[in-house]
Protein backbone atom coordinates (compact mmCIF):
# COMPACT_ATOMS: atom_id res chain seq x y z
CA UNK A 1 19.57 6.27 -67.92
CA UNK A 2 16.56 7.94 -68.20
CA UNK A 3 15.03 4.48 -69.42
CA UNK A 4 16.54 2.96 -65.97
CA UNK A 5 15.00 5.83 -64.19
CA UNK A 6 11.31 5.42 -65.77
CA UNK A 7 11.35 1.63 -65.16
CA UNK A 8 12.06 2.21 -61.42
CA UNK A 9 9.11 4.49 -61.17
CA UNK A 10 6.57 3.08 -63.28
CA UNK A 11 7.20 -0.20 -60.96
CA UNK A 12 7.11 2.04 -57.76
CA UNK A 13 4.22 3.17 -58.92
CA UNK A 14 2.51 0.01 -59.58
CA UNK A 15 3.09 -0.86 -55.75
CA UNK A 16 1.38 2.04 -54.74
CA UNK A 17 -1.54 1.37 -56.80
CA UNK A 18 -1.65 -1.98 -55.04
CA UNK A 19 -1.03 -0.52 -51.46
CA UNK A 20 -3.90 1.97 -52.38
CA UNK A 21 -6.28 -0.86 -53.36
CA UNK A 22 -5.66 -3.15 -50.18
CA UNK A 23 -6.15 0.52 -48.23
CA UNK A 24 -9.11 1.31 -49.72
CA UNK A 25 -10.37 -2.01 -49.47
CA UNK A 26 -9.39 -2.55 -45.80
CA UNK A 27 -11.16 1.54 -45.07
CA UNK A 28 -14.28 -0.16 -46.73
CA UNK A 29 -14.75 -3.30 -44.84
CA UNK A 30 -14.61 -1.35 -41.52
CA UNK A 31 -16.10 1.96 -42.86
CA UNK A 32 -19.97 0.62 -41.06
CA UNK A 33 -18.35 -0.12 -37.91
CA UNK A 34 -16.91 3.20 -37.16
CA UNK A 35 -20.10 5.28 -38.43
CA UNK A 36 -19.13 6.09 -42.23
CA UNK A 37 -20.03 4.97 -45.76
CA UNK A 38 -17.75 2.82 -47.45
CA UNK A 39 -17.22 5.03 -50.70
CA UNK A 40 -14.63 7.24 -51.39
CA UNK A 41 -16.23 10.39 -49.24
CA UNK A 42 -16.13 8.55 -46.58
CA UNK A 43 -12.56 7.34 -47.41
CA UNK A 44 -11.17 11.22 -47.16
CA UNK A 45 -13.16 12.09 -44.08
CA UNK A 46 -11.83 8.88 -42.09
CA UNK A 47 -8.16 10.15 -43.16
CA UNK A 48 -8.76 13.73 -43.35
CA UNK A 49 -7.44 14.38 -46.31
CA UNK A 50 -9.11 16.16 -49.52
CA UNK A 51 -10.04 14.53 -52.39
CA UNK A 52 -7.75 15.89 -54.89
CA UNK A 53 -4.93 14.27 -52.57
CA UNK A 54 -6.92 11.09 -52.42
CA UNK A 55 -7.28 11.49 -56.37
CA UNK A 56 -3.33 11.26 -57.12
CA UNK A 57 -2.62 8.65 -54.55
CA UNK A 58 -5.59 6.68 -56.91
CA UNK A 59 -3.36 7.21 -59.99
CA UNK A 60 -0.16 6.34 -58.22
CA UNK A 61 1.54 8.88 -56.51
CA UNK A 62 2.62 7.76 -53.15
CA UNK A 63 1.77 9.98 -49.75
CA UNK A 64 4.10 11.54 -48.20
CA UNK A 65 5.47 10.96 -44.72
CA UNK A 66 2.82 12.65 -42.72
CA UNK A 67 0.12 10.67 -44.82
CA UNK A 68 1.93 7.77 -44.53
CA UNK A 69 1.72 7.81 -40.99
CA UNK A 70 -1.83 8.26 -40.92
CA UNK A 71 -2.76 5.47 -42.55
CA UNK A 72 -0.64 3.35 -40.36
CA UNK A 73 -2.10 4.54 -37.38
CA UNK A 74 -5.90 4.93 -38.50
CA UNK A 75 -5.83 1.48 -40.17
CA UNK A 76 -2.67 -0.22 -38.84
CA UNK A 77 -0.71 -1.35 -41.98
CA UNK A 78 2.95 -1.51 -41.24
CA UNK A 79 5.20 1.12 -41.90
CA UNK A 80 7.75 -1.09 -44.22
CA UNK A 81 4.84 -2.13 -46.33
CA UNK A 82 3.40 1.38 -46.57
CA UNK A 83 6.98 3.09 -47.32
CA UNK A 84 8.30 -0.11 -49.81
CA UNK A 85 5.16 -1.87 -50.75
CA UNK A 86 6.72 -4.69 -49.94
CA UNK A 87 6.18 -7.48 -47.45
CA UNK A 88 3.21 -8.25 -45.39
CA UNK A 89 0.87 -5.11 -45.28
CA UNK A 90 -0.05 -6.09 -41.62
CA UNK A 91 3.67 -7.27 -40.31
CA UNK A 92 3.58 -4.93 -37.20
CA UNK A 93 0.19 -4.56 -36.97
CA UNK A 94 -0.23 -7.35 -34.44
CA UNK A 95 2.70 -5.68 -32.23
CA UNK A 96 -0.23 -2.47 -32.77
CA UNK A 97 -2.98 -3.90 -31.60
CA UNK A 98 -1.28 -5.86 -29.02
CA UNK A 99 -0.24 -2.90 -27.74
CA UNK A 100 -3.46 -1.09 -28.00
CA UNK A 101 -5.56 -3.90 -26.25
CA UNK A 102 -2.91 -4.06 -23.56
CA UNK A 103 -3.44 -0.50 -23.15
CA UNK A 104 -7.55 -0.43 -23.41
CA UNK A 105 -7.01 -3.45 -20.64
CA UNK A 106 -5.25 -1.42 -18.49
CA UNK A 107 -7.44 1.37 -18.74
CA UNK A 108 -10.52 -1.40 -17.98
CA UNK A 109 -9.11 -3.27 -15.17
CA UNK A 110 -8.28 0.61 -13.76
CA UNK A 111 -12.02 1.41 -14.04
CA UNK A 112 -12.70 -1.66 -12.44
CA UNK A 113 -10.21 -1.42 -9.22
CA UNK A 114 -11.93 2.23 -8.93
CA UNK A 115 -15.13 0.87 -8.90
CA UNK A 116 -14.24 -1.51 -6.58
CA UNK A 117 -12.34 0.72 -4.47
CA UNK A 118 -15.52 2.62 -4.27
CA UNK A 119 -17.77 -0.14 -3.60
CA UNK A 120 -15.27 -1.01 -0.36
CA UNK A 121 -15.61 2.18 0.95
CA UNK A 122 -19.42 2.19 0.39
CA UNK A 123 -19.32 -1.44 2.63
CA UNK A 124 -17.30 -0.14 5.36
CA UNK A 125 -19.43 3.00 5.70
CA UNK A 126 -22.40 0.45 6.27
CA UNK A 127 -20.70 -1.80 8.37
CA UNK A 128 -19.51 0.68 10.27
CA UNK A 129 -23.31 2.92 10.85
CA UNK A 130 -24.57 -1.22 11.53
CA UNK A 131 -21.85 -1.42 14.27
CA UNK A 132 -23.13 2.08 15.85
CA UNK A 133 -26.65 0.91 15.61
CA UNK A 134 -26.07 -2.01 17.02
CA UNK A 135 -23.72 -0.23 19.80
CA UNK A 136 -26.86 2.17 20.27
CA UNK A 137 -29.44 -0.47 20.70
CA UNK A 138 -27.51 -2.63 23.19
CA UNK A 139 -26.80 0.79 25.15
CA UNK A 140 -30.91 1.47 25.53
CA UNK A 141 -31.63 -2.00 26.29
CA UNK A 142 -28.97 -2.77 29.33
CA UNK A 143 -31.44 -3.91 31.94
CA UNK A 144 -35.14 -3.72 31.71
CA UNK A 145 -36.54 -1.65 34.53
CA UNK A 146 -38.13 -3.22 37.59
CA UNK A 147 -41.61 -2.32 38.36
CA UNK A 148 -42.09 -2.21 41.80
CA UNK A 149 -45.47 -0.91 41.53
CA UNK A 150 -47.88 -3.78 42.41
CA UNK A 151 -51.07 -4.68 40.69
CA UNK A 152 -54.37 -3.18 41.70
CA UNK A 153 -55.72 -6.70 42.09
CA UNK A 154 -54.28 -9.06 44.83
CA UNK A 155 -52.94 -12.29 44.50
CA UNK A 156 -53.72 -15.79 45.95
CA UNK A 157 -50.65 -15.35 47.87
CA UNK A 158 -51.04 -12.00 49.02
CA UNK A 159 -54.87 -12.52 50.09
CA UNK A 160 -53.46 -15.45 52.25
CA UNK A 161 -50.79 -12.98 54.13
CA UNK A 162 -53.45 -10.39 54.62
CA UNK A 163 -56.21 -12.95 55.65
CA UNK A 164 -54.83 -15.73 57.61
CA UNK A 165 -57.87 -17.44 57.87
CA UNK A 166 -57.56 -18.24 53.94
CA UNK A 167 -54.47 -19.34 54.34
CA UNK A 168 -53.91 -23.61 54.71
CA UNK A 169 -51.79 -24.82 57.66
CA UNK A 170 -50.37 -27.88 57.93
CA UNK A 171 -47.67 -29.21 60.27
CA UNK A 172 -43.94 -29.59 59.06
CA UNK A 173 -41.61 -32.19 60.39
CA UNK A 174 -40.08 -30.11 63.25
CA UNK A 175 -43.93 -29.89 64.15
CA UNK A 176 -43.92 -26.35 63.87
CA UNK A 177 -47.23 -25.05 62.02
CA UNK A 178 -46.54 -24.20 58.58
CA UNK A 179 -48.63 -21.48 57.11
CA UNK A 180 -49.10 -22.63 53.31
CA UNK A 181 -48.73 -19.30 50.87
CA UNK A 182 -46.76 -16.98 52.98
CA UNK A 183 -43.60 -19.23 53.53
CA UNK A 184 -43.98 -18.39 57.11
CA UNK A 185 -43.94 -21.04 60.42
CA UNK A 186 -45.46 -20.42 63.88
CA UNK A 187 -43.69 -22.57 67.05
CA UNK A 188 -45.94 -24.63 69.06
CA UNK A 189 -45.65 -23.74 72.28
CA UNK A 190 -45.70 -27.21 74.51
């Protein structure tokens, strides 16, 4: 039995050592984007574990729940992969970041209707300080005022009524005189 019991371990823990490897690898490929060296430093800080842990999990023990869970969410492997070592190592990883985008677009498109939310009630403010203005203008400028002030220097006209001598007559069809300039007719007496 204890021959049985060896070969079942020594072949779990050959799957680990190949989980660890495509982990490792996968930590290293994307260890630039998110800000850290791709060596094994880096490796523990990005999973927060120490490096005596990281140390047996490099000789074949396999992590324990917690650890387990880490990885899947830090890096995305699937959780059947990570527990068995079999299958694909990304199975529900798409399902993950489906998920995750879905939920990043959300949170976008919920920035966005804010923003524009805002921007509407920025419009309407200004629409609505253009409608007093206009309301305010049109209230100043109703009618413009008559002047009924006259100028200081006569006209034509008005140095015809005051001199009648300047004034042109000329007879209309009734025969009445007309007096050109002041719209004004005298009667013939006859």
């Amino acid at each position: 039995m204890s021959n049985s019991n060896e070969l079942k371990n020594n072949k779990g823990h050959e799957k680990w050592l190949q989980c660890y490897e495509i982990i490792y690898k996968k930590f290293c490929s994307m260890a630039s984007s998110i800000g850290l060296k791709a060596n094994i430093s880096g490796f523990c800080h990005f999973l927060n574990i120490s490096a005596g842990k990281r140390q047996k999990w490099s000789m074949g023990q396999w992590p324990s729940a917690e650890d387990l869970a880490v990885i899947h969410d830090k890096l995305g492997f699937s959780y059947r992969w990570l527990v068995t070592g079999e299958g694909n190592p990304l199975d529900d990883v798409e399902e993950t970041v489906s998920a995750t985008q879905q939920s990043d677009d959300i949170h976008l498109l919920q920035h966005q209707l804010k923003a524009a939310r805002t921007r509407i009630a920025d419009l309407e403010k200004i629409v609505s300080l253009q409608e007093e203005l206009i309301h305010a203008q049109a209230a100043k400028h109703v009618a413009p005022p008559v002047h009924t002030e006259t100028s200081a220097v006569p006209s034509k006209a008005d140095n015809k009524t005051q001199c009648p001598e300047l004034a042109r007559t000329r007879p209309d069809a009734a025969g009445n005189t007309f007096i050109e300039g002041t719209g004004q007719t005298s009667h013939q007496d006859g």
